[in-house]
N, C-alpha and C. Protein backbone atom coordinates (compact mmCIF):
# COMPACT_ATOMS: atom_id res chain seq x y z
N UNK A 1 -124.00 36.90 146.55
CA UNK A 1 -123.99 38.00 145.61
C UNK A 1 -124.43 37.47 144.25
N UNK A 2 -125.47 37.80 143.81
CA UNK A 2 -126.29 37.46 142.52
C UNK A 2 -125.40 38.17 141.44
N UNK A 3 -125.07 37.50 140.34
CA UNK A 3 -123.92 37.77 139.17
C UNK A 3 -125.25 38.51 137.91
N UNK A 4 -126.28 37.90 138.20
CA UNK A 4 -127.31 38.94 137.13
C UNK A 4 -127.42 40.19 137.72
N UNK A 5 -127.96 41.09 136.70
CA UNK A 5 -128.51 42.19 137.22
C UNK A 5 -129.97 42.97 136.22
N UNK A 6 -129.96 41.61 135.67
CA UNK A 6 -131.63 42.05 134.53
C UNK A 6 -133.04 42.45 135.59
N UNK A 7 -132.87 41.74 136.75
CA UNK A 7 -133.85 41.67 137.39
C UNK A 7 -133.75 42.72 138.83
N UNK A 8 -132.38 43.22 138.92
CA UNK A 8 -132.22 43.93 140.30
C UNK A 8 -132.47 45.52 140.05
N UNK A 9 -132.62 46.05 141.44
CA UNK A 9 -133.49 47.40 141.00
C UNK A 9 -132.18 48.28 141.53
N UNK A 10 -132.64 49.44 141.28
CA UNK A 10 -131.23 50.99 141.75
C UNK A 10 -131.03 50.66 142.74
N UNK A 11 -132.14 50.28 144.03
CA UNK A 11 -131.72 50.15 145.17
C UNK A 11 -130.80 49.55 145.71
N UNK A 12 -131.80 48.32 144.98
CA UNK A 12 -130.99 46.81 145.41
C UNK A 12 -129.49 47.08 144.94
N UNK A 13 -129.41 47.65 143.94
CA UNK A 13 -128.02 47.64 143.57
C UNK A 13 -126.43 48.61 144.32
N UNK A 14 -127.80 49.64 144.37
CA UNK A 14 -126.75 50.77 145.60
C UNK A 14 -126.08 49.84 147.01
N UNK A 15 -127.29 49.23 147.31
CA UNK A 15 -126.95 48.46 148.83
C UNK A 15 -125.76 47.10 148.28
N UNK A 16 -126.27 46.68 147.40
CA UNK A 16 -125.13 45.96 146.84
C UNK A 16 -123.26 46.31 146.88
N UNK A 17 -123.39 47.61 146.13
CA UNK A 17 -122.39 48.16 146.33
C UNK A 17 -121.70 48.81 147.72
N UNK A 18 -122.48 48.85 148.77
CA UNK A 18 -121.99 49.14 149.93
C UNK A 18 -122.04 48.58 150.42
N UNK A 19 -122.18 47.02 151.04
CA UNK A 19 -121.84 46.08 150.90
C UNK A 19 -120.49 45.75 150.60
N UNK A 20 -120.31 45.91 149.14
CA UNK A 20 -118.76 45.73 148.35
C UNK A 20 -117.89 46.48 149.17
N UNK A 21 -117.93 47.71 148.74
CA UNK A 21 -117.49 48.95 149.64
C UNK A 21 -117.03 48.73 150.98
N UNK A 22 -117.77 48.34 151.69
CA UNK A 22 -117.23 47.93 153.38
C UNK A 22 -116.77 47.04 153.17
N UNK A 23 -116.85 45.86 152.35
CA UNK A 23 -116.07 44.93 152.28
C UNK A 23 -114.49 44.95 151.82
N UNK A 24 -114.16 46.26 150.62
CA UNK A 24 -113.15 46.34 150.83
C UNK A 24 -112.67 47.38 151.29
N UNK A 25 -112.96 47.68 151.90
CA UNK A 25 -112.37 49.33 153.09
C UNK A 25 -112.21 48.45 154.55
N UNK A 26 -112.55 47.19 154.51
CA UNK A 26 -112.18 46.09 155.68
C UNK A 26 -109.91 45.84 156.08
N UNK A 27 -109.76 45.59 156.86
CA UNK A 27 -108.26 45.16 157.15
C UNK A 27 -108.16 43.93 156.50
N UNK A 28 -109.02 43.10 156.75
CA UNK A 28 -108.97 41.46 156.01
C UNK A 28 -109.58 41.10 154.68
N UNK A 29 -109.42 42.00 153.86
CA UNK A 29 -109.44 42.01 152.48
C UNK A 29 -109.22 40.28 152.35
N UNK A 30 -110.12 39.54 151.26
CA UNK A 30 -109.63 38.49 151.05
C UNK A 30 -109.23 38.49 149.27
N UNK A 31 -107.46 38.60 149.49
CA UNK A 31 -107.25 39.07 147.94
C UNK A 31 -107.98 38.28 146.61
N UNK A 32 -108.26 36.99 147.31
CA UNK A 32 -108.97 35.93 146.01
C UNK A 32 -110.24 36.69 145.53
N UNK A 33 -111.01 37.27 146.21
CA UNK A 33 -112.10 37.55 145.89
C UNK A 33 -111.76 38.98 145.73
N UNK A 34 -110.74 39.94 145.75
CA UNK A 34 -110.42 40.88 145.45
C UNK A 34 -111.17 41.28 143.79
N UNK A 35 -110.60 40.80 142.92
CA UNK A 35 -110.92 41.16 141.59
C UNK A 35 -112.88 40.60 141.37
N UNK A 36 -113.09 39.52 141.60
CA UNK A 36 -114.66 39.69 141.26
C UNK A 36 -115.38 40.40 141.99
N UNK A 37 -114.80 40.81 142.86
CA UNK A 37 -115.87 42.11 144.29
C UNK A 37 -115.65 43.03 143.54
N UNK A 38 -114.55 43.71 142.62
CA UNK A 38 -114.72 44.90 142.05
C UNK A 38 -115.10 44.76 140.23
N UNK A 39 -115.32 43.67 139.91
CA UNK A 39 -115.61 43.56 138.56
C UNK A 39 -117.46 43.59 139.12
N UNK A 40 -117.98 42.82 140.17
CA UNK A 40 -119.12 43.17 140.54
C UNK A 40 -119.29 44.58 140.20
N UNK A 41 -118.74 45.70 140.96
CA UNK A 41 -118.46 46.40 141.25
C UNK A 41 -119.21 47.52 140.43
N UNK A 42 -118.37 47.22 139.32
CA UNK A 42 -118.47 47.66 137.59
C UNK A 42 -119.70 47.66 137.47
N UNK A 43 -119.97 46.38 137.31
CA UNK A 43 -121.35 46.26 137.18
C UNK A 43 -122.37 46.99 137.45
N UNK A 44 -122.52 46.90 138.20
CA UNK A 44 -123.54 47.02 139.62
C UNK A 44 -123.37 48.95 139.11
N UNK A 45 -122.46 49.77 139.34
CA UNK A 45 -122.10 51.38 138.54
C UNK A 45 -122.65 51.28 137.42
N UNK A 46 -122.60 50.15 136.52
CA UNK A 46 -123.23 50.75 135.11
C UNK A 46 -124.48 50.68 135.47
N UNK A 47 -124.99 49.23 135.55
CA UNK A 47 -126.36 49.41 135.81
C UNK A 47 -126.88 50.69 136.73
N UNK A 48 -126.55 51.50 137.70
CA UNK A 48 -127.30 52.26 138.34
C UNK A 48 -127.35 53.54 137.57
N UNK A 49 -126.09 53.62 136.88
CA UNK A 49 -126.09 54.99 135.85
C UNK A 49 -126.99 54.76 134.66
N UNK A 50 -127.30 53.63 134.08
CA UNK A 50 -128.21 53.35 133.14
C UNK A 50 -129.44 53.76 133.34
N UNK A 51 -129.86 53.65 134.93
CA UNK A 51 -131.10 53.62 135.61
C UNK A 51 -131.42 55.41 135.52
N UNK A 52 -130.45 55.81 136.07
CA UNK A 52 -130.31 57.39 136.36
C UNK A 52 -130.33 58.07 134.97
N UNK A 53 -129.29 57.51 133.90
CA UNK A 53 -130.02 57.60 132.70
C UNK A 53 -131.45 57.80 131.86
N UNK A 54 -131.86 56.72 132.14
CA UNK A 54 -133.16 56.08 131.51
C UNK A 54 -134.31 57.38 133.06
N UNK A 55 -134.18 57.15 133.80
CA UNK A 55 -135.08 58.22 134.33
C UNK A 55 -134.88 59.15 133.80
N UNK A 56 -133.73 60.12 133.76
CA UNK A 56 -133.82 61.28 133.38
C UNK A 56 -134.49 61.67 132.43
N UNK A 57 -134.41 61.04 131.36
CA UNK A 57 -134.89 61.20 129.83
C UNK A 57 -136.15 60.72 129.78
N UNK A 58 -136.58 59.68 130.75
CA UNK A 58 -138.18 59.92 131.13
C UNK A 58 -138.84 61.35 131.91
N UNK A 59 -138.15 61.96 132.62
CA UNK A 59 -138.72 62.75 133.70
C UNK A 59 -138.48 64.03 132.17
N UNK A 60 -137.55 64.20 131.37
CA UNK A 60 -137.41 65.11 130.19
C UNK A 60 -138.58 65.50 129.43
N UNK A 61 -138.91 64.21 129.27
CA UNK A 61 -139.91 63.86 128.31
C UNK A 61 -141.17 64.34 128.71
N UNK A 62 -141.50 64.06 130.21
CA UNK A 62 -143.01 64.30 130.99
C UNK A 62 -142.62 65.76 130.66
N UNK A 63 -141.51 66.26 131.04
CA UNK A 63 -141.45 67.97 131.64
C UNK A 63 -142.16 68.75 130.21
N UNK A 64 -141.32 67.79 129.25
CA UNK A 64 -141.56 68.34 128.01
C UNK A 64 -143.30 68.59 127.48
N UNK A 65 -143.45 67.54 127.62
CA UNK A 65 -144.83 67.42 127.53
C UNK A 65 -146.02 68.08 128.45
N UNK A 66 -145.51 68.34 129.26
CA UNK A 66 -146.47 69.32 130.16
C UNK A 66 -146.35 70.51 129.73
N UNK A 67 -145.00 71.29 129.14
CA UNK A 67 -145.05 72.41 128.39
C UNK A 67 -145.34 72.48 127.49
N UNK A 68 -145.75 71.59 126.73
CA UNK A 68 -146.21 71.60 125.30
C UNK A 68 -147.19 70.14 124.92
N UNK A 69 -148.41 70.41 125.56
CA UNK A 69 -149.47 69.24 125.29
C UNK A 69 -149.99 68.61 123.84
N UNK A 70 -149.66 69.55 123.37
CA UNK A 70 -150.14 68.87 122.00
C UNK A 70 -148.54 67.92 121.35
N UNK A 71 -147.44 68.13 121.88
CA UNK A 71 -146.52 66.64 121.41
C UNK A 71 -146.68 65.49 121.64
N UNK A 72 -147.41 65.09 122.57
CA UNK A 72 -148.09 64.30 123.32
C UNK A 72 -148.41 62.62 122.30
């Protein structure tokens, strides 16, 4: 599990998290690694909402601009 996330994409990161996810919805939870599997966790949620973010307000922007060409 890669601790950056400058370089990982929505995807990569969704599958990341399910991954986590089955890992702890498992019976043999291993409590040591309990807390950095969900501080990953964190992570890995901001970054994808950032992503979902940052599209939106791109896809805003195009919409915008197709209704009104001269803002351009």
């Amino acid at each position: 599990m890669s601790s950056d996330t400058t370089e990982i994409g929505y995807a990569e990161a969704m599958t990341e998290l399910d991954v986590i996810l089955d890992r702890l919805d498992s019976d043999d939870v291993d409590i040591d690694q309990l807390s950095t599997s969900v501080a990953r966790a964190a992570t890995l949620i901001e970054l994808c909402r950032s992503r979902i973010s940052a599209a939106k307000t791109e896809v805003e922007r195009v919409v915008t601009a197709l209704d009104d060409p001269d803002e351009q």
